[in-house]
C-alpha atoms as a PDB file:
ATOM      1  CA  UNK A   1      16.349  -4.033   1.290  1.00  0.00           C
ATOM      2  CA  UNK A   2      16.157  -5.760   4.716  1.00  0.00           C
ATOM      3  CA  UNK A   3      14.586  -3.028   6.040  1.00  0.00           C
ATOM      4  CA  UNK A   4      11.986  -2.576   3.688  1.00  0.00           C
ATOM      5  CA  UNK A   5      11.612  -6.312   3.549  1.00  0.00           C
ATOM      6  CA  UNK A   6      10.705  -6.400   6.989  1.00  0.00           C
ATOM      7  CA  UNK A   7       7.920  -3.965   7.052  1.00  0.00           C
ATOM      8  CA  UNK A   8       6.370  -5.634   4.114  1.00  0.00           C
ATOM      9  CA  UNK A   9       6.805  -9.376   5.929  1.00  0.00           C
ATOM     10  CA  UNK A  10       5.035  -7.282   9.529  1.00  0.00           C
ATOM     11  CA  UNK A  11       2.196  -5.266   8.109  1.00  0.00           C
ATOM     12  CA  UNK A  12       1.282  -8.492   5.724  1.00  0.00           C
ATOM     13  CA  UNK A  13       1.258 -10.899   8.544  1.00  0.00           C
ATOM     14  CA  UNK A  14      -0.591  -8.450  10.497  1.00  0.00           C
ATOM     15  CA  UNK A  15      -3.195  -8.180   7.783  1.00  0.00           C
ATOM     16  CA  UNK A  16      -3.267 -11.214   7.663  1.00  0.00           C
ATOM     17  CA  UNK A  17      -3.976 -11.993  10.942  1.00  0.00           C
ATOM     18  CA  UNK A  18      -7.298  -9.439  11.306  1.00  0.00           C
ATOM     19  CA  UNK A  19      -8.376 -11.005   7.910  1.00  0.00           C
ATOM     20  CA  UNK A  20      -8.850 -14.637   9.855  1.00  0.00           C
ATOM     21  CA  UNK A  21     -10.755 -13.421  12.354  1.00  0.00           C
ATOM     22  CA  UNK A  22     -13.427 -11.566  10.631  1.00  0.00           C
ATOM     23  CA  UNK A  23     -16.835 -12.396  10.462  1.00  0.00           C
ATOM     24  CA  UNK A  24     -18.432 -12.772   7.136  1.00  0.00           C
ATOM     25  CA  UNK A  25     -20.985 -10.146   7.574  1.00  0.00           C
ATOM     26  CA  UNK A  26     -17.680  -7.845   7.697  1.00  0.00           C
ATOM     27  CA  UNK A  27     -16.911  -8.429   4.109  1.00  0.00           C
ATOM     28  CA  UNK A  28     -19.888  -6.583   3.281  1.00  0.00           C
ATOM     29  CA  UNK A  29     -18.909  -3.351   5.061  1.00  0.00           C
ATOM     30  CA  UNK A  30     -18.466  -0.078   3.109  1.00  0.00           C
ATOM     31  CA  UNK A  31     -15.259   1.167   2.828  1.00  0.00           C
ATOM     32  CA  UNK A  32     -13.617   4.917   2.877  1.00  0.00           C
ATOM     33  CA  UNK A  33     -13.066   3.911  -0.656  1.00  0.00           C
ATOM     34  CA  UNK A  34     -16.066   3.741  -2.261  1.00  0.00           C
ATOM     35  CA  UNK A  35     -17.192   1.624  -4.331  1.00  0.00           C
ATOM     36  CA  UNK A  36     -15.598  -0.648  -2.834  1.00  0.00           C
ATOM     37  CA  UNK A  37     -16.848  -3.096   0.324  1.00  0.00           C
ATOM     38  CA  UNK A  38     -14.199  -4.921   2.177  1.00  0.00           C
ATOM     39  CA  UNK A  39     -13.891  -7.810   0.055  1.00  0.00           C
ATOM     40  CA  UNK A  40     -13.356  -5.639  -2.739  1.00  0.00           C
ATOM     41  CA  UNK A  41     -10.662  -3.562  -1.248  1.00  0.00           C
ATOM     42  CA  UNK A  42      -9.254  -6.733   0.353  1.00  0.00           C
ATOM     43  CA  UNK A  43      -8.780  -7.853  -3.293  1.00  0.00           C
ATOM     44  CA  UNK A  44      -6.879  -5.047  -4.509  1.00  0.00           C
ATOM     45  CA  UNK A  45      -4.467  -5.101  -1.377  1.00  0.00           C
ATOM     46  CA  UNK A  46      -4.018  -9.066  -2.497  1.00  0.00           C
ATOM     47  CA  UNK A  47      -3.271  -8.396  -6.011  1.00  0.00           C
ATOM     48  CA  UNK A  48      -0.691  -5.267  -5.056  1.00  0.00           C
ATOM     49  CA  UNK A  49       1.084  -7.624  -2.607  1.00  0.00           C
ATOM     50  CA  UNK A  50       1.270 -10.292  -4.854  1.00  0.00           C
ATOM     51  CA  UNK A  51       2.317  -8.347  -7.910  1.00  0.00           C
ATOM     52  CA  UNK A  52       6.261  -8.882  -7.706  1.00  0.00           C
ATOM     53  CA  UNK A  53       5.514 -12.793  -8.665  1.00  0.00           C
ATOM     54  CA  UNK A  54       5.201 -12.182 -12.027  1.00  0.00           C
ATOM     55  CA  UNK A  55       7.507  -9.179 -12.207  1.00  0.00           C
ATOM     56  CA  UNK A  56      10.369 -11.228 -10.842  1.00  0.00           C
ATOM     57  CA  UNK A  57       9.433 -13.965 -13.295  1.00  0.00           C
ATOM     58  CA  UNK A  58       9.929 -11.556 -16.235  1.00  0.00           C
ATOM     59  CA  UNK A  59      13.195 -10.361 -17.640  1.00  0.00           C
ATOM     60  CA  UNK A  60      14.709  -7.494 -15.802  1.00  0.00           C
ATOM     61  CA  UNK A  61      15.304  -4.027 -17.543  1.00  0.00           C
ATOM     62  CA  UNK A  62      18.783  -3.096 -18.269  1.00  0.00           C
ATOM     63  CA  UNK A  63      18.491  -0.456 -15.756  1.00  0.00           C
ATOM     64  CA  UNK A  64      15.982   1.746 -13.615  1.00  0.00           C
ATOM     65  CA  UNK A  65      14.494   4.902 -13.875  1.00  0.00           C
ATOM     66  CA  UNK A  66      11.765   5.335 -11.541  1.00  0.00           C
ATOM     67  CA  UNK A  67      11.941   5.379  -7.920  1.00  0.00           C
ATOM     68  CA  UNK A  68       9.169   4.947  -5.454  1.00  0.00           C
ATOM     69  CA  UNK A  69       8.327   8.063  -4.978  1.00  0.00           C
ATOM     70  CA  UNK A  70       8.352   8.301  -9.131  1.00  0.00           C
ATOM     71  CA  UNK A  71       6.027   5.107  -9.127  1.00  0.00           C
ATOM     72  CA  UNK A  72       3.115   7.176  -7.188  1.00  0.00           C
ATOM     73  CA  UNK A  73       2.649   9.711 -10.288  1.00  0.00           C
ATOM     74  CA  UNK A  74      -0.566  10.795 -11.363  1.00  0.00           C
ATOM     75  CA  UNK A  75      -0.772   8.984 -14.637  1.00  0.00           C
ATOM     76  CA  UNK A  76      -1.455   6.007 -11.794  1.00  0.00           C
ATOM     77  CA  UNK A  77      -4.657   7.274 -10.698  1.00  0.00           C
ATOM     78  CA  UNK A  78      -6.443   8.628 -14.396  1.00  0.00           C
ATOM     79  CA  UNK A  79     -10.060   8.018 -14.274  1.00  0.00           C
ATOM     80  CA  UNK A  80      -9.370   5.304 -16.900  1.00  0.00           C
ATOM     81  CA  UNK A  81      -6.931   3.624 -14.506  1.00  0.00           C
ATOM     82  CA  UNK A  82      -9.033   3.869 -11.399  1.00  0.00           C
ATOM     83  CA  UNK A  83     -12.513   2.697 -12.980  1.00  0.00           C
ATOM     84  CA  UNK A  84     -10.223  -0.577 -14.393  1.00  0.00           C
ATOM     85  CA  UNK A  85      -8.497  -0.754 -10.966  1.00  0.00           C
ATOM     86  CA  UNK A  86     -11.925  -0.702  -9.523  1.00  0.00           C
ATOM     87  CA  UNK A  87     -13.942  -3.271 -11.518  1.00  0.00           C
ATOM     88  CA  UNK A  88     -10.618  -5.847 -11.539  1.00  0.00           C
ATOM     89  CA  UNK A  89     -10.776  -6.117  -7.401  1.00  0.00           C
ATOM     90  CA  UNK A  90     -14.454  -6.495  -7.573  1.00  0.00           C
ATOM     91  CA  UNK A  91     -14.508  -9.565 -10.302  1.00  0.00           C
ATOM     92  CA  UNK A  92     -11.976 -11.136  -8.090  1.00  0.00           C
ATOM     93  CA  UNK A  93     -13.687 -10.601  -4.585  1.00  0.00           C
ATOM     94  CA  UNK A  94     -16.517 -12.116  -6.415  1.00  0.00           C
ATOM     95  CA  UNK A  95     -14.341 -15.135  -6.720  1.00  0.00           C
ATOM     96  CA  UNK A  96     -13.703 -15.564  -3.221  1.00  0.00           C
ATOM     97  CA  UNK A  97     -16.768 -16.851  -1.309  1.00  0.00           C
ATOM     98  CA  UNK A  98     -15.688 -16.265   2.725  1.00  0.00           C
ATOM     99  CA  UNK A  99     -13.825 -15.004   5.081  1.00  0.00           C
ATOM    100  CA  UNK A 100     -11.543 -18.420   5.298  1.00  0.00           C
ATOM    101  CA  UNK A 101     -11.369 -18.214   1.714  1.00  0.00           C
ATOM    102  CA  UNK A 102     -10.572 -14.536   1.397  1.00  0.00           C
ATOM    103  CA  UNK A 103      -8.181 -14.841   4.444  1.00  0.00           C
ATOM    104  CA  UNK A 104      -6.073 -17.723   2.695  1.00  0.00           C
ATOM    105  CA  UNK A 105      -5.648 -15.868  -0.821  1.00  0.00           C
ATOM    106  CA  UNK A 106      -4.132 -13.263   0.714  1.00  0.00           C
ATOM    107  CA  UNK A 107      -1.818 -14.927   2.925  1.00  0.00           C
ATOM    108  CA  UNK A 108      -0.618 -17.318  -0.510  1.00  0.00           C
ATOM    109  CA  UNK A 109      -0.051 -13.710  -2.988  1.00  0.00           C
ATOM    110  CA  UNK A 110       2.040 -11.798   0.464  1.00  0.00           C
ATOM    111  CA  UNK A 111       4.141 -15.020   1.105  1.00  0.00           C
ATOM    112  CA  UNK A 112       4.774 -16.377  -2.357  1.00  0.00           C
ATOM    113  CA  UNK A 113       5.994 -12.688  -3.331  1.00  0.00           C
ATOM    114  CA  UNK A 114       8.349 -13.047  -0.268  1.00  0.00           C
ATOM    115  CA  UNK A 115       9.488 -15.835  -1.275  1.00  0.00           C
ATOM    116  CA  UNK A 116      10.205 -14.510  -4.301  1.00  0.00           C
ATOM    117  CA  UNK A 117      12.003 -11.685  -3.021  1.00  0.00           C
ATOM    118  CA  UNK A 118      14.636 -13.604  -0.892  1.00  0.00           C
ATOM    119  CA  UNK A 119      15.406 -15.803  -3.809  1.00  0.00           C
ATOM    120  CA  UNK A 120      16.641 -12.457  -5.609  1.00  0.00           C
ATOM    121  CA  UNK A 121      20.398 -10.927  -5.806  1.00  0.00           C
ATOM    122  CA  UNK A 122      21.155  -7.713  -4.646  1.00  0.00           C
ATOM    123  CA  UNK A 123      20.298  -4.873  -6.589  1.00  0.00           C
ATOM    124  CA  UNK A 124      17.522  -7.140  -8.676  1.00  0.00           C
ATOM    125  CA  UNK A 125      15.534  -4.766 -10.763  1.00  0.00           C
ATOM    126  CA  UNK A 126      12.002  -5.316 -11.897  1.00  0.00           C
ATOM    127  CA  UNK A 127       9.591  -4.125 -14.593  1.00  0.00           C
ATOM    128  CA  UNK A 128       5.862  -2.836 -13.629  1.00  0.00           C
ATOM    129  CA  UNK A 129       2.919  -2.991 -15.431  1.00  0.00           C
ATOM    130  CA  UNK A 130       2.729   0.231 -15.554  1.00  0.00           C
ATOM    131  CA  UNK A 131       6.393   0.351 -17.705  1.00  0.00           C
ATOM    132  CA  UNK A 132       7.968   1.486 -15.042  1.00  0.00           C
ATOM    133  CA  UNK A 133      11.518   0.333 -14.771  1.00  0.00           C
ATOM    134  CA  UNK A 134      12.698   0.024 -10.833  1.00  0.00           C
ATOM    135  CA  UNK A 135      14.690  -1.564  -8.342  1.00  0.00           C
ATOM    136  CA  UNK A 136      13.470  -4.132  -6.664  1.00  0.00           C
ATOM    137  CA  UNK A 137      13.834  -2.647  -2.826  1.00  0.00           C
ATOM    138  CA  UNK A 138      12.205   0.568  -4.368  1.00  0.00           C
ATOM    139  CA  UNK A 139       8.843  -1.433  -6.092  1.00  0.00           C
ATOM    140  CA  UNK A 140       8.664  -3.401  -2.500  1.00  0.00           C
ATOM    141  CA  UNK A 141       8.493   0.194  -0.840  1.00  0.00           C
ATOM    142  CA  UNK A 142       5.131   1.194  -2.660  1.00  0.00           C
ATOM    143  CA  UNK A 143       4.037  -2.198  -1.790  1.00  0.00           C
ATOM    144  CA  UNK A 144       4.204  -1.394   2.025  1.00  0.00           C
ATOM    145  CA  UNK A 145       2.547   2.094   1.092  1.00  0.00           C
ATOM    146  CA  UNK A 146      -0.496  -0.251  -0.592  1.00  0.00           C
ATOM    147  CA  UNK A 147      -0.512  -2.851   2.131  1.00  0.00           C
ATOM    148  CA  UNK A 148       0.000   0.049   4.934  1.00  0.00           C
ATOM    149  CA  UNK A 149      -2.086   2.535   3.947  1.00  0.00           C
ATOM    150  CA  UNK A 150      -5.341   0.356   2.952  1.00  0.00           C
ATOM    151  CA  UNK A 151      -4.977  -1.089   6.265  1.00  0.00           C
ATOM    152  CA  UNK A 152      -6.232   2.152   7.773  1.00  0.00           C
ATOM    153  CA  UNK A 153      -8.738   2.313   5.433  1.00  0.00           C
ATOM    154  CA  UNK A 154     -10.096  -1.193   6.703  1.00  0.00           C
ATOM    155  CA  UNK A 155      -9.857  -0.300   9.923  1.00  0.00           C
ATOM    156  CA  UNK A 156     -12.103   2.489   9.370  1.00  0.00           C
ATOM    157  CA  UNK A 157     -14.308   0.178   7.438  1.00  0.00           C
ATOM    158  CA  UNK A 158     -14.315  -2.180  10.568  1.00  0.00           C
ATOM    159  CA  UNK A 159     -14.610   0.068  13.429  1.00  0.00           C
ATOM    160  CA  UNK A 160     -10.912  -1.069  14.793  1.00  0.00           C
ATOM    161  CA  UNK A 161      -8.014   0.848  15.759  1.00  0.00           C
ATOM    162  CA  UNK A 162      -5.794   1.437  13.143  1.00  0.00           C
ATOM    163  CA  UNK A 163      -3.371  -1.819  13.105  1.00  0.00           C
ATOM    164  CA  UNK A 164      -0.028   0.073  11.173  1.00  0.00           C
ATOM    165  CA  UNK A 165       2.926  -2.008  12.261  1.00  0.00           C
ATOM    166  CA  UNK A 166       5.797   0.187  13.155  1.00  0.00           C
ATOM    167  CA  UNK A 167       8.114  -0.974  10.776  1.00  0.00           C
ATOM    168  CA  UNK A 168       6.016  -0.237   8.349  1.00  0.00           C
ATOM    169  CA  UNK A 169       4.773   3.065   8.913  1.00  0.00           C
ATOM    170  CA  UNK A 170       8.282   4.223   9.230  1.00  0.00           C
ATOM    171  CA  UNK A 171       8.835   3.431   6.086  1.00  0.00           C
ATOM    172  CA  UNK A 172       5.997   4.487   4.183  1.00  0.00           C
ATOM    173  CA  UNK A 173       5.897   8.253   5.918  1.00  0.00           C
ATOM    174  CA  UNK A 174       9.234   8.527   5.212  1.00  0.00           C
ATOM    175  CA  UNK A 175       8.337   7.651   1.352  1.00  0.00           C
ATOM    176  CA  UNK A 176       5.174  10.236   1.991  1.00  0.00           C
ATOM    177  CA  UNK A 177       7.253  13.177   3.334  1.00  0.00           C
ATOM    178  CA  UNK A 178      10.412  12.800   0.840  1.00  0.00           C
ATOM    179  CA  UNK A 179      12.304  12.046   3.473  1.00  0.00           C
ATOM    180  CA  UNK A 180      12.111  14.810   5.627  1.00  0.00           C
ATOM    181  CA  UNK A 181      10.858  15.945   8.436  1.00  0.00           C
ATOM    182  CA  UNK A 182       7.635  17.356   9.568  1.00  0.00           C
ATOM    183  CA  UNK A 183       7.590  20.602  10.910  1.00  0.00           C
ATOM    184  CA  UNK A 184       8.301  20.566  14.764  1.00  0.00           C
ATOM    185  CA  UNK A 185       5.126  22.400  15.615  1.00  0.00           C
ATOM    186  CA  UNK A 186       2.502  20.007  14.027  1.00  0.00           C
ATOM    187  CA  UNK A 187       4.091  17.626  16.302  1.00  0.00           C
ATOM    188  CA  UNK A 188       2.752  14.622  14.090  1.00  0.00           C
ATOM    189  CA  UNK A 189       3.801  11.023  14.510  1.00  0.00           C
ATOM    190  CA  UNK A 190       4.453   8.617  11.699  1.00  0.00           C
ATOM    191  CA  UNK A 191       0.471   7.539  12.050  1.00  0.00           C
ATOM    192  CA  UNK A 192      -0.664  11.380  11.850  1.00  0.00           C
ATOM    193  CA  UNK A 193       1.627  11.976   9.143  1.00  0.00           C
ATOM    194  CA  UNK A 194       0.303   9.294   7.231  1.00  0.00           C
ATOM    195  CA  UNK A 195      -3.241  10.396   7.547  1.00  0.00           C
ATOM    196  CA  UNK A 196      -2.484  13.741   6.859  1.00  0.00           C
ATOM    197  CA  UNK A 197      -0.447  13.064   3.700  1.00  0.00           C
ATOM    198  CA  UNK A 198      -3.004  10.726   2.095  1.00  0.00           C
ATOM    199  CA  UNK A 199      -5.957  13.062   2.855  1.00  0.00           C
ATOM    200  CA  UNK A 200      -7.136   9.878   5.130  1.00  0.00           C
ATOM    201  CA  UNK A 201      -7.489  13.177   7.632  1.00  0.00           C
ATOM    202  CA  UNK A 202      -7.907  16.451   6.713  1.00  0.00           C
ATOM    203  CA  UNK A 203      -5.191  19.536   7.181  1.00  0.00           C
ATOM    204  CA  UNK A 204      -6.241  22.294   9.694  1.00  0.00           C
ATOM    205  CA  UNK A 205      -5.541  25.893   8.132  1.00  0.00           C
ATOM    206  CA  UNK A 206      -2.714  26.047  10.502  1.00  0.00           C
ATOM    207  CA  UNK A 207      -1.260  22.428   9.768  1.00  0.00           C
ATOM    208  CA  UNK A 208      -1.449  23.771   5.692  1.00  0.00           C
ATOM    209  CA  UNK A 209       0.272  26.878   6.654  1.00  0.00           C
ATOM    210  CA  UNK A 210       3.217  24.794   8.094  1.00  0.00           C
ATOM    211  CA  UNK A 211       3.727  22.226   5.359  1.00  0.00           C
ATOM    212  CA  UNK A 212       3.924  25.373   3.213  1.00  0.00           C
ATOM    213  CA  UNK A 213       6.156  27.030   4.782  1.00  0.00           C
ATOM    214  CA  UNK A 214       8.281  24.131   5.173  1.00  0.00           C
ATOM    215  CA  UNK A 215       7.947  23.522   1.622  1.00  0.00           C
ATOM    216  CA  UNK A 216       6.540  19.886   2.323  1.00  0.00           C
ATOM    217  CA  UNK A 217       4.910  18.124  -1.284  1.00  0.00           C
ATOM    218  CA  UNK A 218       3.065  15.002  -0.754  1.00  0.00           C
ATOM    219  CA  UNK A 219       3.292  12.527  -3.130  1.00  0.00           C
ATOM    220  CA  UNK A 220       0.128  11.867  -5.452  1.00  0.00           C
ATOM    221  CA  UNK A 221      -1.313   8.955  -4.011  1.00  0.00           C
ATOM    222  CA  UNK A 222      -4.710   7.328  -4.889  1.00  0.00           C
ATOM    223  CA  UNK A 223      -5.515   4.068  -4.286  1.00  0.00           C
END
């Protein structure tokens, strides 16, 4: 858990920090995940890391059956699920008039659901809305995929260099890639891998013939 804990703590407090120095005209930029502008996809990053408020508030299931790899299924990302994913972050960015605004709603949702966290016992498990029965550790991991991986997709959106902490993009590649390694001659670090694994960058046809061979399956992941 520590581990994990810590990525999610660094890559929200990094976010956290880009979001306060924004201008407002920035809220208004397009993002590589369209419809959405910044605002809107800063709204859905908010809501993901503040999800495990309620879910800790809830009663815990008597015992889990999905992990985080599990969690990132494709029954997530239906075209039901995405168009209500969609129009819920833009009703809420609508709600949120500035960048000082925006910027402070996100830093109360990351640090109430640490809070939240610590206060738990070991091996806490949690409920999603989804149904999904988990551990706690293993919901927090697809909430550093959510926080880690949008990041790069605001940075785009920004015209910045990609901000992934460390921390966490060791732990969300290793989520991508099973747990294994990438073939020695891509020669891909964590950041690459990322990229390459979320179609954020696109495979060469001799990076494809690689992961084949190595028998590498990326996870379904959406948004």
């Amino acid at each position: 858990m520590d581990g994990v804990r810590t990525a999610f703590r660094d890559e929200c407090a990094r976010l956290e920090e880009v979001l306060r120095g924004l201008a407002g005209t920035d809220l208004d930029r397009p993002t590589p995940c369209p419809p959405w502008r910044v605002r809107d996809l800063v709204a859905h990053v908010r809501t993901g890391a503040g999800r495990l408020v309620d879910m800790l508030a809830a009663p815990a299931p008597d015992r889990a059956e999905v992990d985080a790899a599990g969690y990132f299924g494709a029954a997530k990302f239906t075209s039901e699920v995405d168009s209500a994913r969609i129009d819920s972050a833009r009703r809420e960015a609508r709600e949120l008039a500035g960048v000082p605004e925006v910027a402070a709603d996100f830093a109360r949702a990351w640090r109430a659901t640490d809070a939240a966290v610590a206060a738990q016992p070991p091996g806490r498990l949690v409920r999603t809305r989804h149904g999904d029965a988990m551990t706690l550790t293993e919901f927090l991991r697809t909430r550093v995929v959510e926080v880690g991986v949008h990041g790069l997709d605001l940075a785009e959106a920004l015209d910045r260099r990609p901000w992934l902490t460390p921390t966490a993009a060791a732990v969300v590649a290793d989520l991508l890639t099973g747990g294994r390694p990438v073939p020695a001659g891509l020669d891909w670090n964590p950041l690459t891998t990322i990229r390459k694994a979320t179609g954020r960058f696109d495979l060469t046809d001799r990076e494809r013939t690689l992961v084949d061979e190595a028998g590498l399956r990326w996870l379904s992941f959406g948004g």
